[in-house]
N, C-alpha and C. Protein backbone atom coordinates (compact mmCIF):
# COMPACT_ATOMS: atom_id res chain seq x y z
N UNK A 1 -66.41 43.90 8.05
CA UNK A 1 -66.31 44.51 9.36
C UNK A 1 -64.97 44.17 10.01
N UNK A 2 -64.42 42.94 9.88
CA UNK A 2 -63.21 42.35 10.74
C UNK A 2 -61.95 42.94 9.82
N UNK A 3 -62.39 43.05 8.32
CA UNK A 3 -61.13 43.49 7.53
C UNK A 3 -60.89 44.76 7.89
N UNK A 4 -62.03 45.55 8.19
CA UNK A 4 -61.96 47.18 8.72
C UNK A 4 -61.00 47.47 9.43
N UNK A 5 -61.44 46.12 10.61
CA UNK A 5 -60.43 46.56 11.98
C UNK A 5 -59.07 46.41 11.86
N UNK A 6 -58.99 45.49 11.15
CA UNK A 6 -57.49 44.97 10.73
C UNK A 6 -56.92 45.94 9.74
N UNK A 7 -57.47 46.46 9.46
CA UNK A 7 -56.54 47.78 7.98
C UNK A 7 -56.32 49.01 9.07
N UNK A 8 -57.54 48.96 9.21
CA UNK A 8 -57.21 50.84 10.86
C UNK A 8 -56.02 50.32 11.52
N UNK A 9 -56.12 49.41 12.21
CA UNK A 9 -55.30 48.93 13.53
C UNK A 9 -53.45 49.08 13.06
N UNK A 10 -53.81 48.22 11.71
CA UNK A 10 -52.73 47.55 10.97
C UNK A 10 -51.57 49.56 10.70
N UNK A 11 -52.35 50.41 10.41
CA UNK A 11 -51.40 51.68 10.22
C UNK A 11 -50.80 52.05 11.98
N UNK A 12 -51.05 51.56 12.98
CA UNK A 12 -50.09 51.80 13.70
C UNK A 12 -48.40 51.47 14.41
N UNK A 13 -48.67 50.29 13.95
CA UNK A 13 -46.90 49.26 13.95
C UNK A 13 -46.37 49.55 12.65
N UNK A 14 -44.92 49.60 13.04
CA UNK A 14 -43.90 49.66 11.74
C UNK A 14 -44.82 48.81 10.59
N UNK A 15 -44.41 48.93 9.00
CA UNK A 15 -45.24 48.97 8.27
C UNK A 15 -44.22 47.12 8.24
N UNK A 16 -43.36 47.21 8.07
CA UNK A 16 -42.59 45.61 8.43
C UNK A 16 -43.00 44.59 9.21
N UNK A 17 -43.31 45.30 10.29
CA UNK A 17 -43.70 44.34 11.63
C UNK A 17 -45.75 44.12 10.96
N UNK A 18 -45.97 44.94 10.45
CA UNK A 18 -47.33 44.13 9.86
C UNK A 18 -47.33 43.46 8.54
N UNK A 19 -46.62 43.68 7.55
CA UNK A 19 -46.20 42.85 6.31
C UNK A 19 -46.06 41.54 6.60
N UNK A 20 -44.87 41.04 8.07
CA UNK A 20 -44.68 40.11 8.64
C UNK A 20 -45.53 39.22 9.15
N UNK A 21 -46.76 40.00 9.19
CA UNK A 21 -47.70 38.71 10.23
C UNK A 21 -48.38 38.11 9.05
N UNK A 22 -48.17 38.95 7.44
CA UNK A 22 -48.34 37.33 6.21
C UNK A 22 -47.53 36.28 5.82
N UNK A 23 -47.64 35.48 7.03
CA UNK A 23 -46.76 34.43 6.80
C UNK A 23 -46.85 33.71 5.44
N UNK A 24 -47.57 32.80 5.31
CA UNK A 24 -47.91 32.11 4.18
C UNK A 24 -47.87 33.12 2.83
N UNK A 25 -47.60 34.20 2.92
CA UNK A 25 -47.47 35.22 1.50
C UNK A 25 -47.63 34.54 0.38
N UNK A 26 -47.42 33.77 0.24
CA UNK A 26 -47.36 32.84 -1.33
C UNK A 26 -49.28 32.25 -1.22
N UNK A 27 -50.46 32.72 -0.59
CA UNK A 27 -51.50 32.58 -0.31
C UNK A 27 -52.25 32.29 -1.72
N UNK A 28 -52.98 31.77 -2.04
CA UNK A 28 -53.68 31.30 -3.72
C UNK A 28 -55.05 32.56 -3.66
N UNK A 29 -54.95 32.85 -2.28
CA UNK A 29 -56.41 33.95 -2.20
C UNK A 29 -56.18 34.90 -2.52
N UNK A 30 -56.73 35.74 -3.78
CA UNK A 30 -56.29 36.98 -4.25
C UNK A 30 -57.12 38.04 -2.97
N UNK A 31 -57.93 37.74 -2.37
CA UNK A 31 -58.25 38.54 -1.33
C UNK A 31 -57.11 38.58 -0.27
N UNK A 32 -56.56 37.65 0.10
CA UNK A 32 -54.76 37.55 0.78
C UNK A 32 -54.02 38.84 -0.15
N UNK A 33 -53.89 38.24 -1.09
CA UNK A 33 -53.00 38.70 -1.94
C UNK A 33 -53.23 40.32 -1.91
N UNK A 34 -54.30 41.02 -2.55
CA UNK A 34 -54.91 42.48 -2.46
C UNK A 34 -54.28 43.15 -1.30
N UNK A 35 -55.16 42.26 -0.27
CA UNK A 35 -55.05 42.77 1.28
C UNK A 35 -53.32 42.87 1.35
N UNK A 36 -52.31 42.18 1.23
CA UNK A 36 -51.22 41.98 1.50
C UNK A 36 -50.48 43.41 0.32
N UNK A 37 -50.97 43.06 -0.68
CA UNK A 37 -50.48 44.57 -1.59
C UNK A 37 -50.71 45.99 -1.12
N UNK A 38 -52.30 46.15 -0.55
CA UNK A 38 -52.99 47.07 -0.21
C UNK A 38 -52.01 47.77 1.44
N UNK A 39 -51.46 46.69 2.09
CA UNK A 39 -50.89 47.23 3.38
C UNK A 39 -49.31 47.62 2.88
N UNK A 40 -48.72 47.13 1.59
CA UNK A 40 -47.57 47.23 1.64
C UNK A 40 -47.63 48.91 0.54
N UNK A 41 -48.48 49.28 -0.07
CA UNK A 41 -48.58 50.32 -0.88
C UNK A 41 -49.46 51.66 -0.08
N UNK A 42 -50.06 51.20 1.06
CA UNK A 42 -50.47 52.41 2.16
C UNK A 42 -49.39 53.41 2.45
N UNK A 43 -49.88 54.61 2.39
CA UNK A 43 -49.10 55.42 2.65
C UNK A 43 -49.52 55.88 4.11
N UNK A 44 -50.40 55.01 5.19
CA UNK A 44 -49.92 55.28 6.60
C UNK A 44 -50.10 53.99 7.04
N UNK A 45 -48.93 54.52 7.41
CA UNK A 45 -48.48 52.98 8.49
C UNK A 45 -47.52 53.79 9.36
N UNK A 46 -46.81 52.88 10.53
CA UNK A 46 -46.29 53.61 11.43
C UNK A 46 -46.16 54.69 12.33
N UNK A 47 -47.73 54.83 12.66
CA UNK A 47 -48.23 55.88 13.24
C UNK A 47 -47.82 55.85 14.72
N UNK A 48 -47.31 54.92 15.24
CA UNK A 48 -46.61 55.01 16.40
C UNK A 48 -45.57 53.61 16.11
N UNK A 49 -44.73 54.49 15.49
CA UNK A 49 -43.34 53.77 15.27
C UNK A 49 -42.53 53.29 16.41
N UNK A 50 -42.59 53.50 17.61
CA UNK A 50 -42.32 51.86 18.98
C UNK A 50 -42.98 50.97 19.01
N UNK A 51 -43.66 50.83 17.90
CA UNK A 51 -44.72 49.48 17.84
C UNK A 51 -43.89 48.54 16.88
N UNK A 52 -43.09 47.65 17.38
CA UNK A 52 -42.61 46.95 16.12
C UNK A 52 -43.51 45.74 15.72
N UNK A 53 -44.48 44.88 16.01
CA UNK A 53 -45.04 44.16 15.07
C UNK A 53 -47.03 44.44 16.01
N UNK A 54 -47.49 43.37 14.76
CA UNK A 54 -48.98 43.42 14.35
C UNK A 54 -48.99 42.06 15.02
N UNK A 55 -50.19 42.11 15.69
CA UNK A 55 -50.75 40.57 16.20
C UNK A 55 -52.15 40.89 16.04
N UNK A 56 -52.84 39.99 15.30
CA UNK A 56 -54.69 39.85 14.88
C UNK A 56 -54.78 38.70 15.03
N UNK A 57 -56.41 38.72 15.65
CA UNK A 57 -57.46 37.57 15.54
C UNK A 57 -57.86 36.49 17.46
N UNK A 58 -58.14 36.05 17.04
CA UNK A 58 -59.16 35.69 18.20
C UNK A 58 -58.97 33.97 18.36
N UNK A 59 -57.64 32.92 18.06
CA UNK A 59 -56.96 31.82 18.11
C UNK A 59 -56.00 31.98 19.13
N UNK A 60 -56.43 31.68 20.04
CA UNK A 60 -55.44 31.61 21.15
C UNK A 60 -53.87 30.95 20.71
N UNK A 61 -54.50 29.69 20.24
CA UNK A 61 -52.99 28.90 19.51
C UNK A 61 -52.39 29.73 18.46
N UNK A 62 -52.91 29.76 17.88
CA UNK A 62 -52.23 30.75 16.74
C UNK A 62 -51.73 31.76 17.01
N UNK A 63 -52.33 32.81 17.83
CA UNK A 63 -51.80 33.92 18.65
C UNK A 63 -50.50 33.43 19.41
N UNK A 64 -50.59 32.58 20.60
CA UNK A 64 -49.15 32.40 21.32
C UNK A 64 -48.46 31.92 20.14
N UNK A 65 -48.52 30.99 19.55
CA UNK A 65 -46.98 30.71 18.64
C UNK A 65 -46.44 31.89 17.63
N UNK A 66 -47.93 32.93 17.53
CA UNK A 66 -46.72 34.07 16.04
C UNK A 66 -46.05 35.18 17.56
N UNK A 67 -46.84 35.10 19.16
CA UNK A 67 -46.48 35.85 19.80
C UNK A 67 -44.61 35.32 20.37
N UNK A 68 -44.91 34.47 20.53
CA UNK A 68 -43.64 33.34 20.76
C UNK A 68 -42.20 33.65 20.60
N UNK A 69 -42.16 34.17 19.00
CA UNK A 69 -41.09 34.40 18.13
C UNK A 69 -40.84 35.79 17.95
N UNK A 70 -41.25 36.66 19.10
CA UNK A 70 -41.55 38.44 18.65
C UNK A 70 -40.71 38.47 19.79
N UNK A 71 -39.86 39.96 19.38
CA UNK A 71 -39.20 40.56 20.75
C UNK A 71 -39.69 42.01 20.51
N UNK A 72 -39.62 42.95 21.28
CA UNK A 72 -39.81 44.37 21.37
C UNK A 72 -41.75 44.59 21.70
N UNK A 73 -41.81 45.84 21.13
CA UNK A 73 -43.63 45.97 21.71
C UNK A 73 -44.09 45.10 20.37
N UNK A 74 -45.60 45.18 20.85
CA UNK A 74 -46.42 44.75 19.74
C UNK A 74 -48.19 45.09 19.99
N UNK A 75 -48.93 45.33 19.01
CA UNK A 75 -49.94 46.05 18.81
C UNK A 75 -50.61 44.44 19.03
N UNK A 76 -51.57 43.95 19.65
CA UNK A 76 -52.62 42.80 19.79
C UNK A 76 -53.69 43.12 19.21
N UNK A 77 -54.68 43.17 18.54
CA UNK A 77 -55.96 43.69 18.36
C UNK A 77 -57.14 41.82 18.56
N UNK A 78 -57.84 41.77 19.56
CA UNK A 78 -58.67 40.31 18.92
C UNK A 78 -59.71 41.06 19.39
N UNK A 79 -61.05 40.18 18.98
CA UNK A 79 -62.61 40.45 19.11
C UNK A 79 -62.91 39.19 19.75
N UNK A 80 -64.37 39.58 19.93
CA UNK A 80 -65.05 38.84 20.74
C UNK A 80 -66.36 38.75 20.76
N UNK A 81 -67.36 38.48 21.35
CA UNK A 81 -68.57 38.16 20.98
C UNK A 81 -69.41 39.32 20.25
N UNK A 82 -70.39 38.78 19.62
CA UNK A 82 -71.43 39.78 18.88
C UNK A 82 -72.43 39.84 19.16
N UNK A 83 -73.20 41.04 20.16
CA UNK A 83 -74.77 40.28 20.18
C UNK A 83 -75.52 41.27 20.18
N UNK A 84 -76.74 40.60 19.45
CA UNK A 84 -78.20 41.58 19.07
C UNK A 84 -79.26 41.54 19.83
N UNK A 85 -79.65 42.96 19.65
CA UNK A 85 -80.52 42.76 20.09
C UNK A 85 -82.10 43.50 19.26
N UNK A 86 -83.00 42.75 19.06
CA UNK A 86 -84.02 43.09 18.13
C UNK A 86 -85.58 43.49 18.96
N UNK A 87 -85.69 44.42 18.57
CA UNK A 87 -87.52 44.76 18.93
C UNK A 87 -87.72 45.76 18.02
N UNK A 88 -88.72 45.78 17.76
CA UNK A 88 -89.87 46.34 16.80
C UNK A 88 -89.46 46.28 15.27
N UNK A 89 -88.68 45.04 14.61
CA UNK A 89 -88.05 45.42 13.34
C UNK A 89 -86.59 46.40 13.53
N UNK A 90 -86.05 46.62 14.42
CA UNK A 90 -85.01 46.99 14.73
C UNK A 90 -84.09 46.54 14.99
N UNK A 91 -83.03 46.35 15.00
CA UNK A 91 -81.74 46.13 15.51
C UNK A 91 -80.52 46.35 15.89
N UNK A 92 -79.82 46.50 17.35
CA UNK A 92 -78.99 47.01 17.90
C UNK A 92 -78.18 45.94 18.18
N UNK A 93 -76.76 46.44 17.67
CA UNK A 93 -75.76 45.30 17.90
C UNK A 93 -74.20 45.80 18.09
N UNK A 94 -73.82 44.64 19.20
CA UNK A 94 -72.67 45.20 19.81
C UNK A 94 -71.01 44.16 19.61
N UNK A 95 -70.26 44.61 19.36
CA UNK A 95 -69.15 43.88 19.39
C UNK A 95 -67.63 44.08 20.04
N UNK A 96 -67.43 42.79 20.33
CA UNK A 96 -66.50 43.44 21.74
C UNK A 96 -65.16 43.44 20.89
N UNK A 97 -64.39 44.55 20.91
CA UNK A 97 -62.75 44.60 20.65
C UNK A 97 -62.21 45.11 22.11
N UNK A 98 -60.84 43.93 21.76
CA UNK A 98 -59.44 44.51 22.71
C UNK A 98 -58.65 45.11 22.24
N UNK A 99 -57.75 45.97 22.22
CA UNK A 99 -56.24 46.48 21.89
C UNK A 99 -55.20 46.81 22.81
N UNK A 100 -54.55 45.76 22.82
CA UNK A 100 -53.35 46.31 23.50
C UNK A 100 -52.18 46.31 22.84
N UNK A 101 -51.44 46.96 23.58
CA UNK A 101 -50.29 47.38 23.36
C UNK A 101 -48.96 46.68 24.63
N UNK A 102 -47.89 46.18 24.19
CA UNK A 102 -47.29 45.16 25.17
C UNK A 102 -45.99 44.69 24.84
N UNK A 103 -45.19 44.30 25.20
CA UNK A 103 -44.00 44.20 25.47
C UNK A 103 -43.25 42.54 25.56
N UNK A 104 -42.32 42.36 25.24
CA UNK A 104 -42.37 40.91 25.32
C UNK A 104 -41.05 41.33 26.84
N UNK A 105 -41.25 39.83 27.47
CA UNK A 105 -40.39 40.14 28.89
C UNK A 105 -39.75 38.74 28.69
N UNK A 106 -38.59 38.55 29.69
CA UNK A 106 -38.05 37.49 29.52
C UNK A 106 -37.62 37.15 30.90
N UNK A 107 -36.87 35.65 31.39
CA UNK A 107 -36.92 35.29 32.45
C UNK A 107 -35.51 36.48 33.59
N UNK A 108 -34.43 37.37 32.65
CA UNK A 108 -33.92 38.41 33.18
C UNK A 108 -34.59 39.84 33.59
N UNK A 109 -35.53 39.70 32.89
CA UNK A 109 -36.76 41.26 33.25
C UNK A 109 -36.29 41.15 34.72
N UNK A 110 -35.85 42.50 34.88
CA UNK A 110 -35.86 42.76 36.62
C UNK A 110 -37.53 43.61 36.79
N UNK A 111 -37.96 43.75 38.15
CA UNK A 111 -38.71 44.70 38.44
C UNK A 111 -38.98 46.12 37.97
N UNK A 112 -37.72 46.70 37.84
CA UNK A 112 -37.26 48.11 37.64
C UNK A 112 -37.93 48.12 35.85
N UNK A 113 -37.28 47.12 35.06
CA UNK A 113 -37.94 46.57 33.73
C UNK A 113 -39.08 47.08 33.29
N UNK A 114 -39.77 45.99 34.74
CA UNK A 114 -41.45 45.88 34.00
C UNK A 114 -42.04 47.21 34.16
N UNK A 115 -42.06 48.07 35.13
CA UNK A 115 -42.21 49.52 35.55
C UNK A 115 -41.97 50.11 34.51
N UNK A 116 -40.79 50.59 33.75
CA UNK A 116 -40.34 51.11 32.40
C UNK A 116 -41.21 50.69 31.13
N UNK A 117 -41.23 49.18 31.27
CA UNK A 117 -42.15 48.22 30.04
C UNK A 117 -43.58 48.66 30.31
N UNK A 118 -44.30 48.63 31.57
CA UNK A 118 -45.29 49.26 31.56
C UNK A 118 -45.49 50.52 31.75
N UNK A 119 -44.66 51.33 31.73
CA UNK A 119 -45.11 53.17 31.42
C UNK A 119 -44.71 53.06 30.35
N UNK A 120 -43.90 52.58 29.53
CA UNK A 120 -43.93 52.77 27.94
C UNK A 120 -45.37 52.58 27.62
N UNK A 121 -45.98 51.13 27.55
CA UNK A 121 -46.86 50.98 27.07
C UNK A 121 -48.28 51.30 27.71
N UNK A 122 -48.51 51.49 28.28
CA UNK A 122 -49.70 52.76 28.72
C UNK A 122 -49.74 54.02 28.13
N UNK A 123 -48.28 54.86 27.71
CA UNK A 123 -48.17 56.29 26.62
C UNK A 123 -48.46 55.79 25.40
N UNK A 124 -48.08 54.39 25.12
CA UNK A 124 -48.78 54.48 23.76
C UNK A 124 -50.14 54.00 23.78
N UNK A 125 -50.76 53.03 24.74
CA UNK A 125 -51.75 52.77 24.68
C UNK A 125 -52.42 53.71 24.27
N UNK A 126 -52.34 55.13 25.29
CA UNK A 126 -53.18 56.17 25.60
C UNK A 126 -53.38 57.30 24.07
N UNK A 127 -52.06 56.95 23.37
CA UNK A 127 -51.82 57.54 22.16
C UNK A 127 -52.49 57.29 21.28
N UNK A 128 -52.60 55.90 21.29
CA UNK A 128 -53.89 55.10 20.33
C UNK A 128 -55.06 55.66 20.52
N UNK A 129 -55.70 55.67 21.63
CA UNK A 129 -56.76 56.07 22.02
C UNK A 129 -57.20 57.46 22.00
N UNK A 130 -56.53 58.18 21.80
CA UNK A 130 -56.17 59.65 21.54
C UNK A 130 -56.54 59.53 19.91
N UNK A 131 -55.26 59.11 18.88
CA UNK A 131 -55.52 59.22 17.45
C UNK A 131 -56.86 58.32 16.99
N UNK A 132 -57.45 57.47 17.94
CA UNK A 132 -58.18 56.78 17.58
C UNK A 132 -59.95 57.62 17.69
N UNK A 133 -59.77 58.13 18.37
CA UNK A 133 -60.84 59.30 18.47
C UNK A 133 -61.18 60.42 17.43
N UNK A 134 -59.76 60.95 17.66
CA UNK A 134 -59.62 61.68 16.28
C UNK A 134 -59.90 61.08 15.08
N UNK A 135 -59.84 60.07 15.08
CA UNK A 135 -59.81 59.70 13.64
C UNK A 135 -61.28 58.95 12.78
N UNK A 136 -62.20 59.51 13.68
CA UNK A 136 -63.67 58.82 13.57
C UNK A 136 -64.11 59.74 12.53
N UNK A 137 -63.55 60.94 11.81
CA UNK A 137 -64.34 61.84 11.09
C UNK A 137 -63.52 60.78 9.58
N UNK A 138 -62.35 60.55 9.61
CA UNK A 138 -62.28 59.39 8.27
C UNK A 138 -62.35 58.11 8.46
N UNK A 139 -62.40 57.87 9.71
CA UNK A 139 -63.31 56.40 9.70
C UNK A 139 -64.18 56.09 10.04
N UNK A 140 -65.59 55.93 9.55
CA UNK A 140 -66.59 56.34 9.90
C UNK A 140 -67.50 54.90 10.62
N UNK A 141 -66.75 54.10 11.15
CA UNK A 141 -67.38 52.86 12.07
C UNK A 141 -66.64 53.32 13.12
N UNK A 142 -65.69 54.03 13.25
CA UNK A 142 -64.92 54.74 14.34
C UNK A 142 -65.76 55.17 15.64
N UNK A 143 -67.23 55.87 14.73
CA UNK A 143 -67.85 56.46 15.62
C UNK A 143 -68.85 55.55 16.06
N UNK A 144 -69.11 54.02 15.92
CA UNK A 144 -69.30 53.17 16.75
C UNK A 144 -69.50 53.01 17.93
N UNK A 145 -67.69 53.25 18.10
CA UNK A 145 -67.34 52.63 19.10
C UNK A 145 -67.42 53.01 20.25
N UNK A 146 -68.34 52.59 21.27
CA UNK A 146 -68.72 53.43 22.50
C UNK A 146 -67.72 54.03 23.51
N UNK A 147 -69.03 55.30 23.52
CA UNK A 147 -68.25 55.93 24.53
C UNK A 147 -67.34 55.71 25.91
N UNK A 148 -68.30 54.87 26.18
CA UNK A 148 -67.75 53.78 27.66
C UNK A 148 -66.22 52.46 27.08
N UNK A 149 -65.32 52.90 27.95
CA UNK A 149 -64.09 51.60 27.84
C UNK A 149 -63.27 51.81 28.64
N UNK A 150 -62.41 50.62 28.87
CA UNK A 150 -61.55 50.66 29.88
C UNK A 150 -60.19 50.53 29.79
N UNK A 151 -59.67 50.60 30.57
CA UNK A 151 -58.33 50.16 30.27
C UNK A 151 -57.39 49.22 31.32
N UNK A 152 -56.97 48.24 30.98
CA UNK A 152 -56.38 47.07 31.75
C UNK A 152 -54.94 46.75 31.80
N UNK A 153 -54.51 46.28 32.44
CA UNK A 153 -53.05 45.90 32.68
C UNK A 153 -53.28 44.26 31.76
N UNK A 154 -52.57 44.34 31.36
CA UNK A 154 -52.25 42.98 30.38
C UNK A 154 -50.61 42.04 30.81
N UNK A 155 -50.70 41.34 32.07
CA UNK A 155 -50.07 40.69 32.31
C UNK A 155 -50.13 39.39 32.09
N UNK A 156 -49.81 38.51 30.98
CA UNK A 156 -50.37 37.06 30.79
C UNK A 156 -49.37 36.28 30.31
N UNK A 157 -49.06 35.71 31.56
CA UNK A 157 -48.18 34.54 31.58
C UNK A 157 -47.60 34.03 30.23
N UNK A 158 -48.78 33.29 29.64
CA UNK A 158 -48.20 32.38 28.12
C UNK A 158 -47.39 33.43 27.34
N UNK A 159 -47.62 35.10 27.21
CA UNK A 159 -47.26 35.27 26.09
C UNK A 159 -46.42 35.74 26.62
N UNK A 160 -45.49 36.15 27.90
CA UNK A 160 -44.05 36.22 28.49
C UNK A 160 -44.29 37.55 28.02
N UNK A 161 -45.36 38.49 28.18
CA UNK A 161 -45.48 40.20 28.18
C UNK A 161 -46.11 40.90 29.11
N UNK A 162 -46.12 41.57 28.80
CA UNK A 162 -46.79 42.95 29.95
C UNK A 162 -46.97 44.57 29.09
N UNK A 163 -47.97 45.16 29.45
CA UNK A 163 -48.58 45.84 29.12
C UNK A 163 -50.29 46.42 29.15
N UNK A 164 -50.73 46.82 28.35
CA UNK A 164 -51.97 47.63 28.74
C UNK A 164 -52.93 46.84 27.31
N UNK A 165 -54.29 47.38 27.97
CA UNK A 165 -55.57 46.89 27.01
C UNK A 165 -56.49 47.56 27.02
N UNK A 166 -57.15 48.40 25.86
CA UNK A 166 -58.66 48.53 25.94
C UNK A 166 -59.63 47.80 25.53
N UNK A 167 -60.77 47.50 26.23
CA UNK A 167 -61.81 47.33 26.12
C UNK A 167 -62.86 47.62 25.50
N UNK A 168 -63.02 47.69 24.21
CA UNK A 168 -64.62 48.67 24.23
C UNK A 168 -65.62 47.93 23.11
N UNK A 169 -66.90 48.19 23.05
CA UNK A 169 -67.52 47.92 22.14
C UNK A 169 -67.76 48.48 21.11
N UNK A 170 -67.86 48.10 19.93
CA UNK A 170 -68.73 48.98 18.77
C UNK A 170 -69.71 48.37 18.36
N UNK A 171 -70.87 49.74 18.64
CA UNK A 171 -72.16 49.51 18.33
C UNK A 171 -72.87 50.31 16.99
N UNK A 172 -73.71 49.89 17.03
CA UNK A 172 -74.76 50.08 15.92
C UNK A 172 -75.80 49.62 15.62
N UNK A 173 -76.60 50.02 14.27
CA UNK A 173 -77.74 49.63 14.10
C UNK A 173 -77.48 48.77 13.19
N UNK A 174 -78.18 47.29 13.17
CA UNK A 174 -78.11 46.22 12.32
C UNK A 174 -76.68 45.92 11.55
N UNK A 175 -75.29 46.23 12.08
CA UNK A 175 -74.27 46.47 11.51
C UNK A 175 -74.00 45.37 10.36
N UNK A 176 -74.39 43.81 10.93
CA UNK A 176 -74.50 42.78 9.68
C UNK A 176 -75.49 42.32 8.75
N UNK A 177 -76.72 43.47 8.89
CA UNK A 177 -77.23 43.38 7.77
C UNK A 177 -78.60 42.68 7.79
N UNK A 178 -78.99 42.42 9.02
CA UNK A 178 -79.89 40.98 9.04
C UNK A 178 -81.28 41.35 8.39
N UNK A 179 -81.52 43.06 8.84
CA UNK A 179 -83.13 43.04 8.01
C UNK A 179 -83.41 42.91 6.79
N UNK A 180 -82.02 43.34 6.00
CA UNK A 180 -81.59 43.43 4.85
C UNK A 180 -81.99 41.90 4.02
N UNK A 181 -81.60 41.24 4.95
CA UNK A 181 -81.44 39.42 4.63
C UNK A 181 -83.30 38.72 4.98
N UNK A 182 -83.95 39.22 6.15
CA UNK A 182 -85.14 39.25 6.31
C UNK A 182 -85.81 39.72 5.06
N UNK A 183 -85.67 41.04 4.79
CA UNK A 183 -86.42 41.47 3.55
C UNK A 183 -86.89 40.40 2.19
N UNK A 184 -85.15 39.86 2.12
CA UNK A 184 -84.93 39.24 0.89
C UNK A 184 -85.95 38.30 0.96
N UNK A 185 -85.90 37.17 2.00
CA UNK A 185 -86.72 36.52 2.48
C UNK A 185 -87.92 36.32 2.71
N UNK A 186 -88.78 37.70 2.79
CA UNK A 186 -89.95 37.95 3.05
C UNK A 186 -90.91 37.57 4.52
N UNK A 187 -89.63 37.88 5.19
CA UNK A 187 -89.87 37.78 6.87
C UNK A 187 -89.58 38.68 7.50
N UNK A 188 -89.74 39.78 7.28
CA UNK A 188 -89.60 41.44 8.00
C UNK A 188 -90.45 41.49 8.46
């Protein structure tokens, strides 16, 4: 489910600026390794080429220090809680993703700047959200993702950016499997 998000997400920044966020490349995990072949032999990437790098995952620390060393926009994608809910042998379950889109600023950013930095990144936000719709007939957890979301100003101090965020959940029925795992068990 998390590799999903990260392969969709991953075709919208220059195909460089996501190659880049495998630091450790020399990884012993051939699942690293695949994944790292698999993004560099895609034939889409750069679907909104003002995106120069990829930022994933849900480590605050880890996040500010690869955010730290980035200049120009950058695509954020992290998640967030998962929760079920079960009655009658059923199960409905929801999971929270962000995406933004954002800008790195520095202590010369004038006013006039951030205005420019943030109407850039709101057109692409909105662009995402646009191809991201469209694109639920070949990605088919796409259509998940609820109808209801928002969209936020992403001003946050630590990471010295500015820009925009959506909000939304993707839902479904039993998406991780649990009756599946009940069955095995003989507790359905």
């Amino acid at each position: 489910m998390i590799i999903d998000i990260f392969k969709y997400y991953a075709g919208f920044p220059k195909q460089d600026g996501v190659t880049s966020l495998f630091v450790s490349g020399r990884s012993e995990n051939n699942t690293y390794k695949q994944l790292l072949q698999e993004l560099q032999e895609s034939a889409i990437h750069s679907r909104l080429p003002e995106i120069d790098h990829y930022v994933f995952g849900g480590s605050y620390e880890a996040v500010k220090t690869y955010i730290d060393n980035l200049s120009g926009i950058y695509l954020f994608v992290e998640f967030g809680e998962f929760s079920s809910t079960r009655q009658r042998g059923s199960i409905h379950d929801t999971f929270r993703i962000a995406v933004t889109i954002a800008g790195k600023k520095n202590d010369q950013t004038d006013l006039v700047e951030l205005a420019l930095l943030s109407d850039q990144t709101l057109r692409l936000i909105h662009r995402l959200r646009v191809l991201q719709f469209t694109d639920q007939a070949k990605h088919p957890w796409l259509k998940e993702i609820s109808d209801q979301h928002s969209i936020h100003p992403f001003e946050f101090k630590d990471f010295d950016s500015t820009g925009w965020t959506i909000l939304f959940n993707r839902e479904g029925t039993d998406m991780l499997g649990l009756n599946d795992e009940l069955r095995k068990h003989n507790t359905f």
